[in-house]
N, C-alpha and C. Protein backbone atom coordinates (compact mmCIF):
# COMPACT_ATOMS: atom_id res chain seq x y z
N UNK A 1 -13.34 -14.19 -5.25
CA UNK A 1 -13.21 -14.78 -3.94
C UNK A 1 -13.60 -13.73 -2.91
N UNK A 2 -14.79 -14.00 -1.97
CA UNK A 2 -14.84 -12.71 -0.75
C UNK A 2 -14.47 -13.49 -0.20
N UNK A 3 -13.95 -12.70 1.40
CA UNK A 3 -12.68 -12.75 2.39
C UNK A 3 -13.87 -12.18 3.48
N UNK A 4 -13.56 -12.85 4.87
CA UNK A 4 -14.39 -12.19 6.01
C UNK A 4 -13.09 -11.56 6.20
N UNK A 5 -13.38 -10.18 6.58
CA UNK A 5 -12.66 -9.65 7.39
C UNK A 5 -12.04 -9.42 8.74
N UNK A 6 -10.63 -10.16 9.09
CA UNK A 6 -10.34 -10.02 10.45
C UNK A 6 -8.90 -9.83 10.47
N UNK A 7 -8.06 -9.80 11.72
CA UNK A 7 -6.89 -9.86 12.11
C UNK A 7 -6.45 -8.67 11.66
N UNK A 8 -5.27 -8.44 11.09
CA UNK A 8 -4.69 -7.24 10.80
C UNK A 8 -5.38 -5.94 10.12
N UNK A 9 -5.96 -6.93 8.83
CA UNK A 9 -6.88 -5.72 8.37
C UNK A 9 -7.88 -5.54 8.75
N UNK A 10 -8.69 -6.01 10.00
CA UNK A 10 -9.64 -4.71 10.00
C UNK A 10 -8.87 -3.59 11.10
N UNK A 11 -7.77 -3.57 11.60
CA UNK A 11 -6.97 -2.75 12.31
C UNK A 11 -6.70 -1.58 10.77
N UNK A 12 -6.44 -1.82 9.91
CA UNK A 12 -5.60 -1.38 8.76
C UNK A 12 -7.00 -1.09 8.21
N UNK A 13 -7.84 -1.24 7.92
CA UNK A 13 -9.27 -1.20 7.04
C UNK A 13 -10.00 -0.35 7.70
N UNK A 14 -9.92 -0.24 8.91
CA UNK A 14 -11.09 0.57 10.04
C UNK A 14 -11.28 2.20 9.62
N UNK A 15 -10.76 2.76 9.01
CA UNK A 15 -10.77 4.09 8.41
C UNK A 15 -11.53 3.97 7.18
N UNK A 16 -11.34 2.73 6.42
CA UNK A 16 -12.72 3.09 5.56
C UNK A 16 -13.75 1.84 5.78
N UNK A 17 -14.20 1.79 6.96
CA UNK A 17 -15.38 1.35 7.09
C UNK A 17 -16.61 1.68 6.66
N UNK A 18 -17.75 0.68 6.44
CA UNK A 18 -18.88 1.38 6.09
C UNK A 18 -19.91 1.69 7.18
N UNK A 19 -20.81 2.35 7.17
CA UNK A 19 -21.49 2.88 8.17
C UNK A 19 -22.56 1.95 8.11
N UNK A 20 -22.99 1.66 9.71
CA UNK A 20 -24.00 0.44 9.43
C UNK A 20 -23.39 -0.76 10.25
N UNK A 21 -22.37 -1.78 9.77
CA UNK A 21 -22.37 -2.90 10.12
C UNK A 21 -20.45 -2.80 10.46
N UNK A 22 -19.82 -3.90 11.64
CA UNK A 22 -18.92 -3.50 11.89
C UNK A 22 -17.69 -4.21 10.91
N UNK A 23 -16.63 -3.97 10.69
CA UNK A 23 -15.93 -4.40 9.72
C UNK A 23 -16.32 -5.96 10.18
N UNK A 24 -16.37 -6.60 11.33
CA UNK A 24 -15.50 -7.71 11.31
C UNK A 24 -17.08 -8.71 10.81
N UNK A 25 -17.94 -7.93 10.38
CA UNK A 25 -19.05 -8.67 9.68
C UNK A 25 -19.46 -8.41 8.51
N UNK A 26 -18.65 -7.50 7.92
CA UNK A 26 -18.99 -7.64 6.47
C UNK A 26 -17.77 -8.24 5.81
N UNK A 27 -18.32 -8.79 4.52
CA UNK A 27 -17.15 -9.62 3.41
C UNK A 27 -16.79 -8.38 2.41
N UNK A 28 -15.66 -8.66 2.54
CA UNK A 28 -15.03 -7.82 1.30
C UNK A 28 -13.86 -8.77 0.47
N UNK A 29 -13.93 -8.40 -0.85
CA UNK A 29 -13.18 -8.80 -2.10
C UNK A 29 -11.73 -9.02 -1.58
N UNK A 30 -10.79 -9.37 -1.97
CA UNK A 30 -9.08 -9.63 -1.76
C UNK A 30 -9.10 -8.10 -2.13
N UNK A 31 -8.90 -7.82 -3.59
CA UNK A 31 -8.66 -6.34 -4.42
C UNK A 31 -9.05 -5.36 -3.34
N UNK A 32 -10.21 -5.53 -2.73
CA UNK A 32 -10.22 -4.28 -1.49
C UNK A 32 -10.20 -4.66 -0.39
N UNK A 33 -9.80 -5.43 0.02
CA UNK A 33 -9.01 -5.36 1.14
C UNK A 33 -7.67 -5.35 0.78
N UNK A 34 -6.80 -4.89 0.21
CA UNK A 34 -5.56 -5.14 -0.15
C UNK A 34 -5.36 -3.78 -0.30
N UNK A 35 -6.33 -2.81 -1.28
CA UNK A 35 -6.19 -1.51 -1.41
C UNK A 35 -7.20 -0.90 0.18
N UNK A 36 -7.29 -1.43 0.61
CA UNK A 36 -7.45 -0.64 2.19
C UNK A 36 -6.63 -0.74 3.01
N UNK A 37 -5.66 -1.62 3.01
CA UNK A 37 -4.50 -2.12 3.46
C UNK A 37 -3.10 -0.73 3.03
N UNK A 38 -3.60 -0.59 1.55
CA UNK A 38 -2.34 -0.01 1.11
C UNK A 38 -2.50 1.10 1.76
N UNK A 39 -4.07 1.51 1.46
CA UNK A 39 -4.05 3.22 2.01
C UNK A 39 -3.95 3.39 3.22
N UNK A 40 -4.30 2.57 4.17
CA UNK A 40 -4.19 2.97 5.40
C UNK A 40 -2.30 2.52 6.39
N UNK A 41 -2.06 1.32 5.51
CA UNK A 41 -0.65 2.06 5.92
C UNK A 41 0.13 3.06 5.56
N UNK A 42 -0.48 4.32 4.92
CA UNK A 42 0.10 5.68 4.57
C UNK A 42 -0.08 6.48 5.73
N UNK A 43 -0.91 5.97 6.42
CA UNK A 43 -1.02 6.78 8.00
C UNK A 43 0.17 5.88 8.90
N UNK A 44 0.88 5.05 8.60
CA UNK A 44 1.94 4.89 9.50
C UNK A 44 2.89 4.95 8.66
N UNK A 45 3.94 5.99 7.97
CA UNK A 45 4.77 5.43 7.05
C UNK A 45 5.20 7.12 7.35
N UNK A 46 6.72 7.76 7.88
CA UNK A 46 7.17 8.46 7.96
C UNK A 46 8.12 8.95 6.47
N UNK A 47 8.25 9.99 5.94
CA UNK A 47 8.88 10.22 4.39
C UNK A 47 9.51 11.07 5.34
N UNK A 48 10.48 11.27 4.04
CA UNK A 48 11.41 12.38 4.78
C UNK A 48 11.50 13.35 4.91
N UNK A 49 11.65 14.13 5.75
CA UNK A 49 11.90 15.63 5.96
C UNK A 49 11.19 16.94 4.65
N UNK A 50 9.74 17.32 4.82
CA UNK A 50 9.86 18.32 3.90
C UNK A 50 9.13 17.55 2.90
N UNK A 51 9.22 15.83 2.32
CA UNK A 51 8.34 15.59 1.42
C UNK A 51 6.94 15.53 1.33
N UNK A 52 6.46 15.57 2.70
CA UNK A 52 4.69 15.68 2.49
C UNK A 52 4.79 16.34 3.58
N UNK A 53 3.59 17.25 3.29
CA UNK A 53 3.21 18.11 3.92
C UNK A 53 2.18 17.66 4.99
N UNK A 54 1.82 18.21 6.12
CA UNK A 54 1.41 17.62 6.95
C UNK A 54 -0.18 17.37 6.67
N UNK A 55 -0.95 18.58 5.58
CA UNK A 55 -2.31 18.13 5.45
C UNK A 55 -2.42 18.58 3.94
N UNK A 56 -1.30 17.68 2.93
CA UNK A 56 -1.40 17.49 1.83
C UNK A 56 -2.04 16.13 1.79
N UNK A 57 -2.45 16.40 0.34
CA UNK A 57 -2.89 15.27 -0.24
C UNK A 57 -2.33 14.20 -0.10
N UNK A 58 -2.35 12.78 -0.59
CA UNK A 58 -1.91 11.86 -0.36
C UNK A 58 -2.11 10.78 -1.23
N UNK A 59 -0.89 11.09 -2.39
CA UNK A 59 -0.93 10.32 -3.85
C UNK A 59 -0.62 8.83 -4.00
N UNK A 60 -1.61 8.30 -3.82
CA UNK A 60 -1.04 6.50 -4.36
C UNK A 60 -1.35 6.50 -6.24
N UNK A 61 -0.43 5.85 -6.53
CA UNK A 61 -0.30 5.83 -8.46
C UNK A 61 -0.33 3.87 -8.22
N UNK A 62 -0.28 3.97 -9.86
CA UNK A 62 -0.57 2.74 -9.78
C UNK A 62 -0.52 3.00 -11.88
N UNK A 63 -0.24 1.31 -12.11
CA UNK A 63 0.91 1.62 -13.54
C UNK A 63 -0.07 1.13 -14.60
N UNK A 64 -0.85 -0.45 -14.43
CA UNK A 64 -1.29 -0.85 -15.19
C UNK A 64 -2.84 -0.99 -14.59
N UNK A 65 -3.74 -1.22 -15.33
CA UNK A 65 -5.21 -2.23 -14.66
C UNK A 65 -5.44 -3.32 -13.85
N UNK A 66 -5.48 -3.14 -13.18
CA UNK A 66 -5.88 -4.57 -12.10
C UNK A 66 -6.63 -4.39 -11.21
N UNK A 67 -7.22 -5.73 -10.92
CA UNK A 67 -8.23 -6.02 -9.85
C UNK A 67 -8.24 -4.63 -8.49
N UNK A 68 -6.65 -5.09 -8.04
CA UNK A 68 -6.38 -3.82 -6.77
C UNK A 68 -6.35 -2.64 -7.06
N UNK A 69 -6.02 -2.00 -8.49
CA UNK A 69 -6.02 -0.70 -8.78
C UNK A 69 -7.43 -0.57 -8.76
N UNK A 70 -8.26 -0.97 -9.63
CA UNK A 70 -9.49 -0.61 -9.48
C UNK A 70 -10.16 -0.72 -8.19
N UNK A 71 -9.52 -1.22 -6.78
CA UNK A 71 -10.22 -0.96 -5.51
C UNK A 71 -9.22 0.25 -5.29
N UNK A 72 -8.32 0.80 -5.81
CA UNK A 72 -7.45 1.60 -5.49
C UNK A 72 -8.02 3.12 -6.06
N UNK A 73 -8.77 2.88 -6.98
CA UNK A 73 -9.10 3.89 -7.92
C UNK A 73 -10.89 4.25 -7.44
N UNK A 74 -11.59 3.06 -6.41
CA UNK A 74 -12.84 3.46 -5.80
C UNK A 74 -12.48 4.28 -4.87
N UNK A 75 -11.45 4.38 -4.22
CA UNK A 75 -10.62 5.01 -2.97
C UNK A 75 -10.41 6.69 -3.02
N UNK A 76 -10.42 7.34 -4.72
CA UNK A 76 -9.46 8.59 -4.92
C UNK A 76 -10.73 9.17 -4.36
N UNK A 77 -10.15 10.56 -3.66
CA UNK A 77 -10.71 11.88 -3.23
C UNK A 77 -11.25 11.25 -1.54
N UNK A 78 -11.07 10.29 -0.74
CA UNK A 78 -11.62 9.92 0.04
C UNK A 78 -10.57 10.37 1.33
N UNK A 79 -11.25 11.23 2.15
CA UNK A 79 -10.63 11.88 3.29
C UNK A 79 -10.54 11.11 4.90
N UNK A 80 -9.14 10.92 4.56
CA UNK A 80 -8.61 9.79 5.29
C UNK A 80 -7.41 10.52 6.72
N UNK A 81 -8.18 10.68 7.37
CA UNK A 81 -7.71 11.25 8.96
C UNK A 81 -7.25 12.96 8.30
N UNK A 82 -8.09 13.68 7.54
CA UNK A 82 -7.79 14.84 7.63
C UNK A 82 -7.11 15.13 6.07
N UNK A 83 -6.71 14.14 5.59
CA UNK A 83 -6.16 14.34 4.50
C UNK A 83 -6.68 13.47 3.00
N UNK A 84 -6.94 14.39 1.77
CA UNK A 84 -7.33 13.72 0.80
C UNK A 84 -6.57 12.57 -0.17
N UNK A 85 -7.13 11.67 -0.31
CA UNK A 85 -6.23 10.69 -1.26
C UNK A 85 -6.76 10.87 -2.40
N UNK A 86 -5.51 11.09 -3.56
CA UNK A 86 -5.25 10.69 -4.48
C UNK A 86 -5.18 9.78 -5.11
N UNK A 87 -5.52 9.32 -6.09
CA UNK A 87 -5.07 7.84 -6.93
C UNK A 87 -5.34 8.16 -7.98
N UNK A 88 -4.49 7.96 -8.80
CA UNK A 88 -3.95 7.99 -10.15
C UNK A 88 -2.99 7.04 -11.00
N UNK A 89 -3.39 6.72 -12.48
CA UNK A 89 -2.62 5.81 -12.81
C UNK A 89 -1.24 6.65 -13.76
N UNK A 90 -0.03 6.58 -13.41
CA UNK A 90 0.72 7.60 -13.85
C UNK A 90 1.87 6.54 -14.66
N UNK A 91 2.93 6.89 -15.41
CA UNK A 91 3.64 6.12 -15.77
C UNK A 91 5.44 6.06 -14.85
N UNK A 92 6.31 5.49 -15.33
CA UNK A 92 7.28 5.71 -14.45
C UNK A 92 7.96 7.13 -14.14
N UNK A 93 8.00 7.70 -15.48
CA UNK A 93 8.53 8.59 -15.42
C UNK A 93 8.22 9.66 -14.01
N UNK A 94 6.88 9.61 -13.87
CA UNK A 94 6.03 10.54 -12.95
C UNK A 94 5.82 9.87 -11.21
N UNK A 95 6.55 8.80 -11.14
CA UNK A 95 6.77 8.54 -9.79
C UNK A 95 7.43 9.14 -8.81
N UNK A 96 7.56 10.45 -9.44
CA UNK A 96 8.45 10.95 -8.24
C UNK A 96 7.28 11.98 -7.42
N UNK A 97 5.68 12.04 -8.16
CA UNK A 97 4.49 12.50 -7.84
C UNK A 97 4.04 11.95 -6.56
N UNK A 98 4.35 10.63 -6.43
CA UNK A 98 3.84 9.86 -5.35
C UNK A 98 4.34 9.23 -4.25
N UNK A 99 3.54 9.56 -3.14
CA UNK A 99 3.76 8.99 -1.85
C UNK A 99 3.99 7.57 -1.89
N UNK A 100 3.36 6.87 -2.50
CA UNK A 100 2.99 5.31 -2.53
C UNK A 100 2.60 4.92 -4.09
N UNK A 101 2.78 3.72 -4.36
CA UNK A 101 2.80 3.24 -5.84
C UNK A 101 2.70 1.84 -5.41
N UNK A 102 1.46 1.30 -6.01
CA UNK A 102 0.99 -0.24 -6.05
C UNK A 102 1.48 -0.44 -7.34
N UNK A 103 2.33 -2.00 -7.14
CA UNK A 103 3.00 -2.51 -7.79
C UNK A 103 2.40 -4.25 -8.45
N UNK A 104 1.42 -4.12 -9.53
CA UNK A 104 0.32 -4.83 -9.90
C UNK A 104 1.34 -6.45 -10.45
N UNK A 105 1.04 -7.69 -10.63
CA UNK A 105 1.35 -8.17 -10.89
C UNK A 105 2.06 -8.37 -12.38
N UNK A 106 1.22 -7.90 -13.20
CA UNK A 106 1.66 -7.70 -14.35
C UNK A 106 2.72 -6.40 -14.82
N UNK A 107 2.98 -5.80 -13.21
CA UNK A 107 4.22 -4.73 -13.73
C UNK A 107 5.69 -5.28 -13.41
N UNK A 108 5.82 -6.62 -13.79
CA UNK A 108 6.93 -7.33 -13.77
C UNK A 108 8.28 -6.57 -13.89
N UNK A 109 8.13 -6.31 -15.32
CA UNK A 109 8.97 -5.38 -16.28
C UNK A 109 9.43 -4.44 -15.34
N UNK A 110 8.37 -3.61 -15.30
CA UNK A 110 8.52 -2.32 -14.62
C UNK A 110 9.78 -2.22 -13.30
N UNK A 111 9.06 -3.16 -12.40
CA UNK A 111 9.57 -3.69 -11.22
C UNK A 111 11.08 -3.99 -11.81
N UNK A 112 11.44 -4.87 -12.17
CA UNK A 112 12.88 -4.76 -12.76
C UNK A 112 13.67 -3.43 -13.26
N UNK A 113 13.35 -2.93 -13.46
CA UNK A 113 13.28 -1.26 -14.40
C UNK A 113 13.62 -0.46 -12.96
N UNK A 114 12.94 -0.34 -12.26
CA UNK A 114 12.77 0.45 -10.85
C UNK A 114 13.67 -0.11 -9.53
N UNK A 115 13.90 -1.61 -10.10
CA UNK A 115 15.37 -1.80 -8.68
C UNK A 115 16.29 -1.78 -9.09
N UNK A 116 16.53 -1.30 -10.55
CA UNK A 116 17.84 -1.03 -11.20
C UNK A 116 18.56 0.36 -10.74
N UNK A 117 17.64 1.05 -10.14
CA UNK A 117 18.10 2.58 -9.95
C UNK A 117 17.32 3.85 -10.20
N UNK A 118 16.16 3.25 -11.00
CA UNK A 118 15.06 4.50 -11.80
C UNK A 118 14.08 4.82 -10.37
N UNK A 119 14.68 4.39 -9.25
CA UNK A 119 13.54 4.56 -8.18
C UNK A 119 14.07 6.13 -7.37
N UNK A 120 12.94 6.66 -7.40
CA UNK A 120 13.30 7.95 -6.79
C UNK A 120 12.55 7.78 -5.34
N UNK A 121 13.78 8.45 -3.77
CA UNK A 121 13.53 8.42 -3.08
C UNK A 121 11.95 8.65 -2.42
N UNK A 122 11.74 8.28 -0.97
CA UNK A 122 10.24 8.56 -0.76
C UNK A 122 9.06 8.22 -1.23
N UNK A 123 9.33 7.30 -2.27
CA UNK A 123 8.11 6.67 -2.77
C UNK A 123 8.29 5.38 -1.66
N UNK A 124 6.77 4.63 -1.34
CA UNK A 124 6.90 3.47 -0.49
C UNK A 124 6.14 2.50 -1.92
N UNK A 125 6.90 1.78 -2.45
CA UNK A 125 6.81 0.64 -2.81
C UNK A 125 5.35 -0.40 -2.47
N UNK A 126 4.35 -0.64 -2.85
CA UNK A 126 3.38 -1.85 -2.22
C UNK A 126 3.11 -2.97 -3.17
N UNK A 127 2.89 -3.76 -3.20
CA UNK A 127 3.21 -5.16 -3.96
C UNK A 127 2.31 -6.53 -3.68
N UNK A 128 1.98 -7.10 -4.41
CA UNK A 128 0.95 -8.84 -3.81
C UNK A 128 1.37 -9.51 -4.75
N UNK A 129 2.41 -9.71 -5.10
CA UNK A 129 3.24 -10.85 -6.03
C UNK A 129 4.20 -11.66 -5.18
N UNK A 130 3.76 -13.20 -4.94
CA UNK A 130 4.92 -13.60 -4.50
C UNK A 130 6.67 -13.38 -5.23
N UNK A 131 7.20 -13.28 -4.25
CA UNK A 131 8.67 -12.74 -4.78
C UNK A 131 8.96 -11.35 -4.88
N UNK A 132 8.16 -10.51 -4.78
CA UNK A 132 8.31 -9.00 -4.81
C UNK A 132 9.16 -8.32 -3.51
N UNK A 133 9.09 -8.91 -2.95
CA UNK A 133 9.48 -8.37 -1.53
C UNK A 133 11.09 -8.40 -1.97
N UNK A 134 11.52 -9.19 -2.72
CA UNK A 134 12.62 -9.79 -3.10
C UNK A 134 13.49 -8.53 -4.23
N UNK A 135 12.43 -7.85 -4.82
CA UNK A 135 13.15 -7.37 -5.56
C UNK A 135 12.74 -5.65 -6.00
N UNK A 136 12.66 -5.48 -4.84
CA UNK A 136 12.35 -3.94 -4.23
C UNK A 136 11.47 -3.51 -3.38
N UNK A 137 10.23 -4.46 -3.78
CA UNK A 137 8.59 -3.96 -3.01
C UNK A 137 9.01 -3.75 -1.99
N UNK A 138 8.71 -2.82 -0.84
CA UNK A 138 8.89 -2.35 0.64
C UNK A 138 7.67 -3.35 1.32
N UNK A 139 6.46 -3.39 0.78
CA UNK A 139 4.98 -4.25 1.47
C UNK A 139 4.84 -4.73 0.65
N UNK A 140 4.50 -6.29 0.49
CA UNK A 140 3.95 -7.13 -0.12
C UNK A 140 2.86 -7.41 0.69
N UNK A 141 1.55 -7.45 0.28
CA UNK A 141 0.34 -8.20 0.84
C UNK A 141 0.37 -9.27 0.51
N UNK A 142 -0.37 -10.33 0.93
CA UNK A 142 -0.36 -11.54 0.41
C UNK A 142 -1.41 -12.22 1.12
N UNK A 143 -2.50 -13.30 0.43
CA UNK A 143 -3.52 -13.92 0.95
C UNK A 143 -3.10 -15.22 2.01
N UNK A 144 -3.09 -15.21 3.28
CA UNK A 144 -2.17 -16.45 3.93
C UNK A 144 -3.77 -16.72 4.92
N UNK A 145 -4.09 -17.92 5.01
CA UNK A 145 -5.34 -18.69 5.73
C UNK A 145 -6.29 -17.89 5.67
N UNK A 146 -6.50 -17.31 4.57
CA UNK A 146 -8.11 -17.00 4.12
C UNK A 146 -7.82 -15.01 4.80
N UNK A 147 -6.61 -14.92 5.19
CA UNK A 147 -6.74 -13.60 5.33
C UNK A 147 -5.50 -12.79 4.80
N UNK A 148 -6.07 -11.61 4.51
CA UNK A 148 -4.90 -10.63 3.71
C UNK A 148 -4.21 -10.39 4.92
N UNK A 149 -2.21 -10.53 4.81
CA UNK A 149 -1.56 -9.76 5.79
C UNK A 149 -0.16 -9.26 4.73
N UNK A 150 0.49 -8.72 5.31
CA UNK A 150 1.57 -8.29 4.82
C UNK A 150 2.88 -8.45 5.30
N UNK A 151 4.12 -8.62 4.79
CA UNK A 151 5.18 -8.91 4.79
C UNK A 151 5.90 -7.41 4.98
N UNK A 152 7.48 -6.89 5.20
CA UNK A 152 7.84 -5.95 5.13
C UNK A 152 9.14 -5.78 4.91
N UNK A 153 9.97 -5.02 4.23
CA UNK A 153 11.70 -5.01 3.95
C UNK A 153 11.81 -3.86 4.74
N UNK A 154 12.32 -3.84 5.92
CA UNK A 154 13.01 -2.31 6.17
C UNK A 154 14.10 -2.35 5.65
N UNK A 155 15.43 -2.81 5.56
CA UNK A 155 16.14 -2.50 4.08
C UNK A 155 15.72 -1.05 2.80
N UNK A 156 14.83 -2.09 2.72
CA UNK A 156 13.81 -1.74 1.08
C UNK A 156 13.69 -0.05 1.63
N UNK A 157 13.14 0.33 2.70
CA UNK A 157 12.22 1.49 3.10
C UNK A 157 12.90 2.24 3.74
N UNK A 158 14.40 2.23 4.22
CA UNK A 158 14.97 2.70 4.84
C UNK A 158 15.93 3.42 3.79
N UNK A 159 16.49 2.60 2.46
CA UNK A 159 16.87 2.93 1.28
C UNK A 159 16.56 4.05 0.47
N UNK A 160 15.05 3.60 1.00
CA UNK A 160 13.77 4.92 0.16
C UNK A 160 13.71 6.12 1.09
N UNK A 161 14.36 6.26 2.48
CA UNK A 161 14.14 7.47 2.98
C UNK A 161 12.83 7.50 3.82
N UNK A 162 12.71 5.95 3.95
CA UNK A 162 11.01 6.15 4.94
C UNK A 162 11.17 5.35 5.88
N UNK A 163 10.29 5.62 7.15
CA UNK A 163 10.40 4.32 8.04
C UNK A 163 8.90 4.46 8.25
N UNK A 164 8.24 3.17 8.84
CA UNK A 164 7.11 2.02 9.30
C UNK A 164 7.36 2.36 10.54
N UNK A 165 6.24 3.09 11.36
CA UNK A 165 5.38 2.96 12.78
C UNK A 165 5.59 1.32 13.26
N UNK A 166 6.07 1.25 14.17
CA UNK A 166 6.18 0.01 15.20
C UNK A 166 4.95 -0.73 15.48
N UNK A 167 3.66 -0.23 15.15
CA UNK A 167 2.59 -0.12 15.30
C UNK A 167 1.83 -0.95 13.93
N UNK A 168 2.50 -0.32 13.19
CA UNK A 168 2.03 -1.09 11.36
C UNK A 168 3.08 -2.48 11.68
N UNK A 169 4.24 -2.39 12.11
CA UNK A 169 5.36 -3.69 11.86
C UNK A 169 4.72 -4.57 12.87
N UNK A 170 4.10 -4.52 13.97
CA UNK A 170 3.63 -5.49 14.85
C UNK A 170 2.27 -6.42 14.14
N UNK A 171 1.83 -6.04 13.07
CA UNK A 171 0.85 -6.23 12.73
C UNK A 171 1.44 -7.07 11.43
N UNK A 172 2.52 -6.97 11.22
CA UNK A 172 3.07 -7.37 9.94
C UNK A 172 3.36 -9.18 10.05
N UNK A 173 2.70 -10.28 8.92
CA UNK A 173 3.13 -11.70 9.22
C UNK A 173 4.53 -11.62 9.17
N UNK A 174 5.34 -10.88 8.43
CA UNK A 174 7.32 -11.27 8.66
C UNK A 174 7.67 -10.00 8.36
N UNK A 175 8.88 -9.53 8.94
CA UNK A 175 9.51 -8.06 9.01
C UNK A 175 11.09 -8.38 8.76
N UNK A 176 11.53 -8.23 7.46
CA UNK A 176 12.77 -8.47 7.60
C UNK A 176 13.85 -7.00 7.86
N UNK A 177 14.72 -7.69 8.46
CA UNK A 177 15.59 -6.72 9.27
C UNK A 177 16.79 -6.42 8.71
C-alpha cells in the first residue's frame, strides 16, 4: 500500500527527506513512514538524567523481521540533527542498550513478557498493533484515513522515566493522560 504523505508526518518525516522533491509529493510505503515517524520522535522524547548523552548515538532495536524493521534497518548510521542512529535487531535481554525499541506485531509474546516488569527504565516503547497502547507501548502508530498518526500513554512514558515535547503531543491523534 503507498500513502501520500501529509499531516503529522511530514512534520515528523521532514529530517529524512529526499533531496529533489518536497515530502508532501512524494509516496512513501506505511513501513516507512512509520519508521520515520519512530525516528524522528527521538528528537522530542526527554530520558532521564545522564542516560543519553547529548551527541551520542541514538539506538532504536527492534526484536523480530518486519515490514517496519526493515524501514527501520534502511535508517541505521543516518545522521539525524547531529547525531548518529543506530538500529539493531537485539533480543530482550539487551534492551537496556536502547533509547527506543519498535514493538513489531508479531512480538506479542514479548510485549506480555516486558509489561510484566522485564522493562528497564528509559527505553521509549513504539508500537502499530491495535491494542498495544493498552499494554505498555508508550506510541502506537496507526494507519487512520489513509494517513499514519500516532496515539500516546503518558502514564506508559512517565513510568519509563521519559517525557514527550508538547510539540510531538500536539501532533498526536489521542494523548492519554
Amino acid at each position: 500500500m503507498r500513502i501520500l504523505v501529509v499531516g503529522c508526518a511530514v512534520v515528523l518525516a521532514s529530517a529524512l527527506a529526499l533531496p529533489g522533491r518536497s515530502m508532501a509529493q512524494q509516496q512513501a510505503t506505511e513501513p516507512d513512514l512509520k519508521a520515520a515517524i519512530l525516528v524522528n520522535m527521538l528528537l522530542f522524547v526527554d530520558w532521564p538524567r545522564g542516560d543519553v548523552q547529548p551527541n551520542a548515538a541514538l539506538s532504536v532495536c527492534y526484536f523480530s523481521n518486519s515490514a517496519v524493521a526493515g524501514a527501520l534497518a534502511a535508517l541505521d548510521r543516518r545522521v539525524i540533527r547531529g547525531r548518529q542512529l543506530n538500529v539493531v535487531r537485539v533480543d530482550a535481554s539487551a534492551l537496556q542498550r536502547c533509547q527506543a525499541a519498535y514493538i513489531a506485531p508479531s512480538d506479542d509474546v514479548l510485549l506480555s513478557a516486558l509489561s510484566g516488569g522485564a522493562l528497564p527504565g528509559g527505553v521509549l516503547l513504539v508500537g502499530d498493533t491495535p491494542g498495544f497502547l493498552d499494554r505498555g507501548v508508550m506510541v502506537n502508530l496507526a494507519l487512520f484515513e489513509g494517513r499514519v498518526t500516532f496515539d500516546v500513554d503518558l502514564p506508559a512514558l512517565r513510568r519509563a522515566g521519559l517525557s514527550l515535547s508538547s510539540k510531538a503531543l500536539r501532533l498526536a491523534r489521542t494523548v492519554r493522560e
